[in-house]
Protein backbone atom coordinates (compact mmCIF):
# COMPACT_ATOMS: atom_id res chain seq x y z
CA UNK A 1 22.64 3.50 18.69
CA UNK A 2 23.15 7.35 17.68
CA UNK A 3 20.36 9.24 16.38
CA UNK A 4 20.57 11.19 13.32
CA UNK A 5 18.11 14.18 12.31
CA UNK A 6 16.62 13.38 8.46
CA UNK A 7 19.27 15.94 6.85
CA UNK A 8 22.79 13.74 9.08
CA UNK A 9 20.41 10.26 7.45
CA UNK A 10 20.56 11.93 3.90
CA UNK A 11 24.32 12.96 4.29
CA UNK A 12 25.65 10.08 5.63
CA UNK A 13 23.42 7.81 3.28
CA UNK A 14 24.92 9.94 0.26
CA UNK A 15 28.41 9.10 1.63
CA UNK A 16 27.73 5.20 1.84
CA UNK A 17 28.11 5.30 5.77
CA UNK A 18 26.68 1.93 6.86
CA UNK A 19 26.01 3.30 9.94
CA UNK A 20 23.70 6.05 8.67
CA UNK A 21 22.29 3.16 6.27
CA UNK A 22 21.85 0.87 9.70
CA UNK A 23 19.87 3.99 11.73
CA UNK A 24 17.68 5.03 8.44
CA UNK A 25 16.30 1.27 8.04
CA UNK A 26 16.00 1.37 11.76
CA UNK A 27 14.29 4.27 12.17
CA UNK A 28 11.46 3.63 9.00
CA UNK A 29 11.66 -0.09 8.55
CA UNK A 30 8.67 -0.75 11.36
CA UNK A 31 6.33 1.82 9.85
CA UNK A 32 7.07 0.97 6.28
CA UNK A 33 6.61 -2.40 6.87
CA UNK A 34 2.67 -1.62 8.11
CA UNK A 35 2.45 0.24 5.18
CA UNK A 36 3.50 -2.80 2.89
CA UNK A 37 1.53 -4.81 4.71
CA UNK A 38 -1.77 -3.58 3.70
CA UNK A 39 -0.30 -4.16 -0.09
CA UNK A 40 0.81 -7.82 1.02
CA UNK A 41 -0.88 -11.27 1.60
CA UNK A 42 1.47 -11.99 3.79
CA UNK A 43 4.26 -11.11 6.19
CA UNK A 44 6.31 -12.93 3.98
CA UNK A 45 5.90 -11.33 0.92
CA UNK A 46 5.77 -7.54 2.74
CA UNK A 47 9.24 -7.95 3.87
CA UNK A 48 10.15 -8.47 0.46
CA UNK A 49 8.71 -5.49 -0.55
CA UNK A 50 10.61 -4.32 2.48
CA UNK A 51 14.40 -5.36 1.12
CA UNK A 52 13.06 -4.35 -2.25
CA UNK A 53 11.84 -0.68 -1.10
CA UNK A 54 15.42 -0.13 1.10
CA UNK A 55 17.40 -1.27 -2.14
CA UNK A 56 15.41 1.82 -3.92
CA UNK A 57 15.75 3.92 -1.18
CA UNK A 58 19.44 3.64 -1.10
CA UNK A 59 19.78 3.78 -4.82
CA UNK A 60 17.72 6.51 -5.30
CA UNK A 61 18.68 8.74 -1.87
CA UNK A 62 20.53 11.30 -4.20
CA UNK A 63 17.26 12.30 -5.77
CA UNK A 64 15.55 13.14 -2.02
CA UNK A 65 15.28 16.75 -2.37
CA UNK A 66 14.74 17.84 1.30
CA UNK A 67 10.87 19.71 0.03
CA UNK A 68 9.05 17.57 2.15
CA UNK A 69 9.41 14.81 5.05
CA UNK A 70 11.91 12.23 4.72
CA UNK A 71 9.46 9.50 5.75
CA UNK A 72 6.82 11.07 3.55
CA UNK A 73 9.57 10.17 0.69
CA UNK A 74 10.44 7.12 1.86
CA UNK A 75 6.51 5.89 1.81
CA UNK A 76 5.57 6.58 -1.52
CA UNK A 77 9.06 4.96 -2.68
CA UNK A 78 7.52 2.03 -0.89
CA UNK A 79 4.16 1.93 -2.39
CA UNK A 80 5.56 2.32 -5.62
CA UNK A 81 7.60 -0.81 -4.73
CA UNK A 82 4.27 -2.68 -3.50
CA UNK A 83 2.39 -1.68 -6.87
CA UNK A 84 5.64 -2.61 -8.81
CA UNK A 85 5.23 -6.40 -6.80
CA UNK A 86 2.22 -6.83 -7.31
CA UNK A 87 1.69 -5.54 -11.13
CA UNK A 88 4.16 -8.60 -11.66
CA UNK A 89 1.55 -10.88 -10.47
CA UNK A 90 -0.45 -12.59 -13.34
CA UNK A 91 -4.32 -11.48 -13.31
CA UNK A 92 -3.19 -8.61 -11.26
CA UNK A 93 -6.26 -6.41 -12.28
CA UNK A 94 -8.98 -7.82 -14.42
CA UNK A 95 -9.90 -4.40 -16.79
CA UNK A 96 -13.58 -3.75 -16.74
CA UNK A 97 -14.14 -1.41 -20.20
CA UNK A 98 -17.56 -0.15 -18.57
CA UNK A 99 -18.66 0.62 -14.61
CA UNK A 100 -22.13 1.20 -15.45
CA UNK A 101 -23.67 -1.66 -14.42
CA UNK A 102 -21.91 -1.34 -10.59
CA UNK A 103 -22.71 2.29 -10.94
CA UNK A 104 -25.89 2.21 -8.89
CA UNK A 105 -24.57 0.04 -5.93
CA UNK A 106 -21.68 2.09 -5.48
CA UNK A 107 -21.73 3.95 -2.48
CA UNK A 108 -18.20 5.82 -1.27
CA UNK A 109 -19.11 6.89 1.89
CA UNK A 110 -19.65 3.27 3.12
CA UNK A 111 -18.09 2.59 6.00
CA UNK A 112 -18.44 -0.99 6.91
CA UNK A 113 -15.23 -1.87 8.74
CA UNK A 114 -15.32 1.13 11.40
CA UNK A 115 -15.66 -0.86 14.14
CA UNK A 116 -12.75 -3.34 13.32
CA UNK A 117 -9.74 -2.77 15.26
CA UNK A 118 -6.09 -2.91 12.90
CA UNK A 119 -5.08 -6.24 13.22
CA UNK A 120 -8.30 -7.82 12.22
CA UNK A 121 -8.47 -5.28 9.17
CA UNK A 122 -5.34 -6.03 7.89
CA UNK A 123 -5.88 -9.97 8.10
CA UNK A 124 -8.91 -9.10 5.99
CA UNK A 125 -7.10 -6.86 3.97
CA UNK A 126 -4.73 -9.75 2.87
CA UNK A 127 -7.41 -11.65 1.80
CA UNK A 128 -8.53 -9.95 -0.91
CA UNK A 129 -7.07 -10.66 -4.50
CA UNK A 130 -3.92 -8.56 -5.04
CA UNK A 131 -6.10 -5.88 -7.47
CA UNK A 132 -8.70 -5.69 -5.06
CA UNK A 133 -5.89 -4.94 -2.15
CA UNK A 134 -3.98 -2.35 -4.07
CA UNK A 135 -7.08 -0.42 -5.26
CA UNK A 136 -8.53 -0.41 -1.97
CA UNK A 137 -5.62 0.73 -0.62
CA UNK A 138 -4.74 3.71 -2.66
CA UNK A 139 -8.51 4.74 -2.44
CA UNK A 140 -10.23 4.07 0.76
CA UNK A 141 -6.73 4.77 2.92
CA UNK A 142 -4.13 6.19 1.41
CA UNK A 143 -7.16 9.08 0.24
CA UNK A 144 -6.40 8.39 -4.23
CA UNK A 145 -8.69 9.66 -6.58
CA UNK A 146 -9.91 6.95 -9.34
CA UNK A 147 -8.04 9.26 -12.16
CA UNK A 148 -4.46 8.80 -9.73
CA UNK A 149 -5.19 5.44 -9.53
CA UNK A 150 -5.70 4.49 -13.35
CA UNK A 151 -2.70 6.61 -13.45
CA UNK A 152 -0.27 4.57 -11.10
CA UNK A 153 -1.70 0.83 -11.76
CA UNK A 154 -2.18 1.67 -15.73
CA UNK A 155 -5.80 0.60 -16.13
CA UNK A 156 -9.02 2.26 -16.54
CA UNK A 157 -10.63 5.07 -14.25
CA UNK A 158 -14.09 2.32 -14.26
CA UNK A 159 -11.36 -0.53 -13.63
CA UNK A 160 -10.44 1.05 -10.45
CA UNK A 161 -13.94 1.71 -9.31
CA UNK A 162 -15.22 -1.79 -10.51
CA UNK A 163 -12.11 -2.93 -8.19
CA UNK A 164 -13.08 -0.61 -5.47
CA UNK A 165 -16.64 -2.48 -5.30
CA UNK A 166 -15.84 -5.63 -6.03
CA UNK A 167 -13.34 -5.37 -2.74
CA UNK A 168 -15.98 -3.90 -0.34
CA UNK A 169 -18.11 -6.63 -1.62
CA UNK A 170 -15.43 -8.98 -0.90
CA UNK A 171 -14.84 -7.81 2.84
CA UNK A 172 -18.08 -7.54 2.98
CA UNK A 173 -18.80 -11.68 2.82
CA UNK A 174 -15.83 -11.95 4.54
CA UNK A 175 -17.22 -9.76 7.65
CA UNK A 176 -20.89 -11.63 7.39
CA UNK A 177 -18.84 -14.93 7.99
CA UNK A 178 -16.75 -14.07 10.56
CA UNK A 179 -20.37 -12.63 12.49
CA UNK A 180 -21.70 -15.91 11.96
CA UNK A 181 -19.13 -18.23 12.90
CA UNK A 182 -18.55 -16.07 16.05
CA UNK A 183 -21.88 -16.49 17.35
């Protein structure tokens, strides 16, 4: 297979060369698909995102402006696509009007799953309810502030943080279980 630099994957994609099409999903389908997969519950439904995200990607090539990374565009094109999947879910994100009453066992700097290697922290990760995953997500790894959050999922600042919590909470029991059963 011939390797193309980003600005040959651009051209060619631009031109509707299938082989340029062929060697961009080659070269960014593996890592996009980890990133979809913290979004997903399931293989399953991340390599739909997967087809969906390409389709975009494609479609949308001609507005890649070369400013930054290729891959760096390609990613948020697929996030977008995850958050579009899963705001189609019903009871995607429950909207809390207040956080004050979490307020005070809130803690940001919590850091309970350091110790768990990838694979265990994804399967976790799937676990959670899809507006626990995506908040969790865009917060605690891909480094969003609560305001860019509200912003991309359309819900309240305290919605995302009430989110936020409620997932910690939820790997939380999920981690306490798994050190039980394993003992």
């Amino acid at each position: 297979m011939q390797q193309f630099s980003d600005q040959d994957l651009v051209s060619g994609v631009l031109q509707g060369s299938p082989a340029h099409q062929m060697a961009l999903y080659k070269q960014y389908s593996v890592p996009m698909f980890r990133v979809l997969l913290r979004f997903a519950r399931d293989k399953s439904e991340a390599e739909d995102m997967l087809q969906d995200g390409f389709v975009r990607v494609f479609r949308d090539m001609g507005q890649y402006r070369g400013d930054g990374a290729l891959g760096g565009w390609i990613r948020r094109i697929m996030v977008n696509t995850a958050l579009s999947h899963l705001r189609k879910q019903r009871d995607f994100v429950k909207d809390v009007p207040d956080f004050v009453p979490y307020e005070a066992k809130f803690h940001t700097e919590e850091d309970f799953a350091a110790n768990l290697d990838a694979q265990t922290l994804m399967s976790y990760l799937q676990k959670l309810p899809p507006g626990y995953r995506a908040v969790f997500n865009l917060y605690a790894i891909d480094g969003f502030s609560h305001e860019e959050i509200a912003e991309q999922l359309g819900i309240t600042i305290g919605t995302s943080k009430s989110q936020l919590f409620k997932a910690r909470e939820f790997l939380k029991k999920i981690l306490d279980k798994s050190f039980i059963t394993s003992k």
